[in-house]
N, C-alpha and C. Protein backbone atom coordinates (compact mmCIF):
# COMPACT_ATOMS: atom_id res chain seq x y z
N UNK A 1 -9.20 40.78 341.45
CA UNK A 1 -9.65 39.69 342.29
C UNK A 1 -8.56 38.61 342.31
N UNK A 2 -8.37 38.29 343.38
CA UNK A 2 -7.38 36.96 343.64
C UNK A 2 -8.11 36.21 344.70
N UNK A 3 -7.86 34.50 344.04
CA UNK A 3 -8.06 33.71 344.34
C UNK A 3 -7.21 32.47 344.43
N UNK A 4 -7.33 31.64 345.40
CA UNK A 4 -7.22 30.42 345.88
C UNK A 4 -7.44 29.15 346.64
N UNK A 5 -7.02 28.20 346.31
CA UNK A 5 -7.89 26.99 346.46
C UNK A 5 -6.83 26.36 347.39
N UNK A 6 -7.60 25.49 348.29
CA UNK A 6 -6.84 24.96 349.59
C UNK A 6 -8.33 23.71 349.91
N UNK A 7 -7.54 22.71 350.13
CA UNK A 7 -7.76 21.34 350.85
C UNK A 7 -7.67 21.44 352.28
N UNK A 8 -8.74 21.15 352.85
CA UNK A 8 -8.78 21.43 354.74
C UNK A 8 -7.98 19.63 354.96
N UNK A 9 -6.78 20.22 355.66
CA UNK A 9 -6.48 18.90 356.69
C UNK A 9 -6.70 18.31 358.02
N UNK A 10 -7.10 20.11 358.57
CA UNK A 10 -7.10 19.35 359.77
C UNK A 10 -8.42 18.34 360.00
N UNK A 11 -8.06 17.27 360.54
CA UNK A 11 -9.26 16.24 361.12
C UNK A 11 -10.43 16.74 362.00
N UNK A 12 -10.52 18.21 362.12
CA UNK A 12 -11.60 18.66 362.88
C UNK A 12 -12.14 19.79 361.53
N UNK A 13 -11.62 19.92 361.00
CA UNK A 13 -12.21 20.75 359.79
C UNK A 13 -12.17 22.32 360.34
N UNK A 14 -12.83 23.07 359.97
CA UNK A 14 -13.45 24.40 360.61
C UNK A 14 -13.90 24.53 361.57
N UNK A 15 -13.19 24.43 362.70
CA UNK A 15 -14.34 24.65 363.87
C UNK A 15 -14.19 26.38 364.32
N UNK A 16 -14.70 26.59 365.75
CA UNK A 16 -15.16 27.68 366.02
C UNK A 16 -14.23 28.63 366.23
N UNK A 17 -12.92 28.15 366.80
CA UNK A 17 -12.02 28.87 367.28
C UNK A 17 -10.70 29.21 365.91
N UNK A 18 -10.35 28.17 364.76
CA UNK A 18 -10.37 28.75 363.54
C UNK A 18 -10.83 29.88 362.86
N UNK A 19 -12.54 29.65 362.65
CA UNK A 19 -13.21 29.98 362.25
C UNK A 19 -12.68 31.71 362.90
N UNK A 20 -13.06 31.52 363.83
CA UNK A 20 -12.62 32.80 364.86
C UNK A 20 -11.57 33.53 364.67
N UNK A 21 -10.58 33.09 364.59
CA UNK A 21 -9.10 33.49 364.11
C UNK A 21 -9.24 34.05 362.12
N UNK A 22 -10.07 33.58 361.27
CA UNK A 22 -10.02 33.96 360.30
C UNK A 22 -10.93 34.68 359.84
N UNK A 23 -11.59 35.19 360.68
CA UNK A 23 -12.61 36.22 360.49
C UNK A 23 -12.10 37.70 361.29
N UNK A 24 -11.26 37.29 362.22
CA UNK A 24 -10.23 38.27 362.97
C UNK A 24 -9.77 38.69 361.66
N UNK A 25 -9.01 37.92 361.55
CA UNK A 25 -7.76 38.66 360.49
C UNK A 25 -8.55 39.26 359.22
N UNK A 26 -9.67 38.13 358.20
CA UNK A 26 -10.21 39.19 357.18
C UNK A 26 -10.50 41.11 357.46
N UNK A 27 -11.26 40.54 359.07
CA UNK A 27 -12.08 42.09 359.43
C UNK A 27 -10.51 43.10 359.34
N UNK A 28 -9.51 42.82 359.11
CA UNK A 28 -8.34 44.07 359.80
C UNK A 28 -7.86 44.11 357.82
N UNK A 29 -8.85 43.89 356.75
CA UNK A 29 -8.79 44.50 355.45
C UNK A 29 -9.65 45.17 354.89
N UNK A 30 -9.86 46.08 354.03
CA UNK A 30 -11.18 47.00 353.09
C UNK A 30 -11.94 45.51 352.63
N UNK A 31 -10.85 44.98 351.36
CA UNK A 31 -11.15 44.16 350.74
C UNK A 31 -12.61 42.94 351.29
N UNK A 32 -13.36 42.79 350.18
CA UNK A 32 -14.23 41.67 350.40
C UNK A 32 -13.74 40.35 350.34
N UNK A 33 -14.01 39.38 351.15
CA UNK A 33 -13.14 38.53 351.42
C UNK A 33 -14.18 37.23 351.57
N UNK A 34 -14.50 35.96 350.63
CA UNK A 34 -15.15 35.24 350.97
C UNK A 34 -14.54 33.61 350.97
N UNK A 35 -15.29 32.57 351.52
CA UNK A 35 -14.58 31.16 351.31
C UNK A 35 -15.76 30.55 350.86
N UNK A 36 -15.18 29.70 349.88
CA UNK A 36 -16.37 29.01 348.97
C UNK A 36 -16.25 27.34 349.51
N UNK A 37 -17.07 27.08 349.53
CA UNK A 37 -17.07 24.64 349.52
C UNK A 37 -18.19 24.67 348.60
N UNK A 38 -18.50 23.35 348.55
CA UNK A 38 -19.01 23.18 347.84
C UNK A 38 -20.72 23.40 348.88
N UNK A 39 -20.68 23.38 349.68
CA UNK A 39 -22.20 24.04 350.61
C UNK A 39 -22.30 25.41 350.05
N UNK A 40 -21.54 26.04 349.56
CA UNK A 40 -22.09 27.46 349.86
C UNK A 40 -20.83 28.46 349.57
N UNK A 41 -21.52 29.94 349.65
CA UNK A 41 -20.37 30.70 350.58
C UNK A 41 -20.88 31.45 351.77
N UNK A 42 -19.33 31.98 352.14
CA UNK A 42 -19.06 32.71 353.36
C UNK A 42 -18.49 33.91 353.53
N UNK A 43 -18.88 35.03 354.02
CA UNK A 43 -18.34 36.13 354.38
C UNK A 43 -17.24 35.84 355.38
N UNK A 44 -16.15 36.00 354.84
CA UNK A 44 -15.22 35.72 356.27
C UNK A 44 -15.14 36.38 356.85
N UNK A 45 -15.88 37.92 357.02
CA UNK A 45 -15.47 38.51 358.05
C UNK A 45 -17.02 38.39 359.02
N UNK A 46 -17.68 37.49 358.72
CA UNK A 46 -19.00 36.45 359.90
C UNK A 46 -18.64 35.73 359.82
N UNK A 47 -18.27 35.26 361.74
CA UNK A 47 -18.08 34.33 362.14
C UNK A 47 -19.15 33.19 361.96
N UNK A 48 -20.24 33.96 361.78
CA UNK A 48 -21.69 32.64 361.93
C UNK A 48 -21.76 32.27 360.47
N UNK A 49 -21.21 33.02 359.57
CA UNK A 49 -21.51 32.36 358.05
C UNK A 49 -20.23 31.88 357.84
N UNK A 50 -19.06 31.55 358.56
CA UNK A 50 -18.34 30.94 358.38
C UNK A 50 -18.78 29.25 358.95
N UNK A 51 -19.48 29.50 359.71
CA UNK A 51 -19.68 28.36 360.71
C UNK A 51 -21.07 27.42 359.85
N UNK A 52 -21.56 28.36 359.39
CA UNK A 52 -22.93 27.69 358.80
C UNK A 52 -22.22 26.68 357.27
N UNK A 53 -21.43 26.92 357.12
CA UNK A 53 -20.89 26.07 355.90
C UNK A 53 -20.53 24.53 356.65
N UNK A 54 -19.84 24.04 357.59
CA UNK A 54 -19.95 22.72 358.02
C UNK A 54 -18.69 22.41 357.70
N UNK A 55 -17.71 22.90 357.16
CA UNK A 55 -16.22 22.49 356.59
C UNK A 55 -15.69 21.19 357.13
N UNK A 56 -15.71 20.32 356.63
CA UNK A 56 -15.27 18.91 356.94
C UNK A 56 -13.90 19.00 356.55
N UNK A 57 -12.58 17.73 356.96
CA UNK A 57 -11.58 17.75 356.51
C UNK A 57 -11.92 17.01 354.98
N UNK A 58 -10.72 17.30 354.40
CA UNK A 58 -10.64 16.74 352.83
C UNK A 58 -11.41 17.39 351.89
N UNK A 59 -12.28 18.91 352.47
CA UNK A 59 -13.15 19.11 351.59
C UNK A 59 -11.83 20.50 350.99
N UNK A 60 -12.43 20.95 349.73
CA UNK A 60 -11.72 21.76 348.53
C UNK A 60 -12.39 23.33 348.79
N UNK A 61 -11.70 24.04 349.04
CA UNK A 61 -12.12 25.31 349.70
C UNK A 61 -11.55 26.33 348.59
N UNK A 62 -12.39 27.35 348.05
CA UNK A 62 -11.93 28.84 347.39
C UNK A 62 -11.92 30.15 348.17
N UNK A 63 -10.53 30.85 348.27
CA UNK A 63 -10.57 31.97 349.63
C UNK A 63 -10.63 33.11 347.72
N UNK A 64 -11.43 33.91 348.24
CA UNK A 64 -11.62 34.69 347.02
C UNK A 64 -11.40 36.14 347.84
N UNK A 65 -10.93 37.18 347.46
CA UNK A 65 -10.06 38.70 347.84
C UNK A 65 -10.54 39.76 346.82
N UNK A 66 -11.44 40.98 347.27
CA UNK A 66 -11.13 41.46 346.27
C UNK A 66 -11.40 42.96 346.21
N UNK A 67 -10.53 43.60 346.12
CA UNK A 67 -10.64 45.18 346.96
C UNK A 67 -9.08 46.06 346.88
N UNK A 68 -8.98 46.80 347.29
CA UNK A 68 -7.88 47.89 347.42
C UNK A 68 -6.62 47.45 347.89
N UNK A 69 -6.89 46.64 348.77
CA UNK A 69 -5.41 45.96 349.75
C UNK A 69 -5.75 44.24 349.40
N UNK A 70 -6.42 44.03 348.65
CA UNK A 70 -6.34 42.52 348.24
C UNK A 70 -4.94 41.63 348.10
N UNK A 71 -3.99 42.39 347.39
CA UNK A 71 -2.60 41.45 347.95
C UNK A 71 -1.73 41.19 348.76
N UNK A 72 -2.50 42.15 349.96
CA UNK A 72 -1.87 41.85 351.23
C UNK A 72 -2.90 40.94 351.40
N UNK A 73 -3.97 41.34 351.78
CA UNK A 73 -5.12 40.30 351.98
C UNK A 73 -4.47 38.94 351.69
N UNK A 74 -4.52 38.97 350.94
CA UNK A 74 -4.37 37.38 349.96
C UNK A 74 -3.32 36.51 350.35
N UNK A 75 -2.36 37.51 351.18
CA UNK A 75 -1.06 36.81 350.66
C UNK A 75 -1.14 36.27 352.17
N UNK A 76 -2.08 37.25 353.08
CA UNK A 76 -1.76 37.10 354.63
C UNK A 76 -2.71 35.80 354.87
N UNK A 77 -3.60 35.92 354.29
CA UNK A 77 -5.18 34.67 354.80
C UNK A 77 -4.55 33.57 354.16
N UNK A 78 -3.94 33.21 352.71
CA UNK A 78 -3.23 32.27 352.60
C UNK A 78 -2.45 31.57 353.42
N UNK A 79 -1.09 32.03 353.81
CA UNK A 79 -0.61 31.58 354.86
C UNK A 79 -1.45 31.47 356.47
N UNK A 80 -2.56 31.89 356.57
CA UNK A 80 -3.12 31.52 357.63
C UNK A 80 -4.10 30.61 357.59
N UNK A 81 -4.74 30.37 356.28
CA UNK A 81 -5.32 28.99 355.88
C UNK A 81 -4.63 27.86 356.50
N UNK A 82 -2.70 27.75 355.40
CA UNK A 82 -2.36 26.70 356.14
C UNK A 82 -2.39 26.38 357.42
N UNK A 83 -1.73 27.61 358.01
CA UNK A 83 -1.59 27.14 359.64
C UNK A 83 -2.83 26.97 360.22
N UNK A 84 -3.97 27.02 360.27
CA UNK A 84 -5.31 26.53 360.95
C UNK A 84 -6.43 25.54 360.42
N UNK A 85 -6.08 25.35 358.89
CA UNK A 85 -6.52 24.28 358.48
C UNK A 85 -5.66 23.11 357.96
């Protein structure tokens, strides 16, 4: 299992079309793939349980990986954290 923790910057937080883009990319791994806040978690590869969390900016986020291809996983959703949040 690999994990990491990331601070949302952008001033719109999680919205739909993010949200959208990182549930794309989880679905194209085996690996189980979830994001934690402090609301809850999320299956990232549902778009609607990504959305049901509310992700505000400034909030403290855990992307958790954990499966067969997890360090590609990991290494790819990381860098796509930054760029969309």
């Amino acid at each position: 299992m690999i994990s990491y923790e990331y601070v949302v910057s952008d001033r719109q937080g999680l919205h739909a079309t993010n949200a959208m883009s990182l549930c794309r990319a989880a679905g194209e791994y085996k690996s189980i793939i979830t994001l934690k806040s402090r609301k809850g978690k999320a299956d990232c590869k549902n778009v609607l349980s990504l959305m049901s969390l509310g992700i505000r900016q400034g909030e403290c986020l855990e992307l958790t990986v954990e499966g067969e291809d997890e360090t590609q996983a990991a290494g790819f959703l990381k860098g796509l954290l930054r760029t969309i949040l």
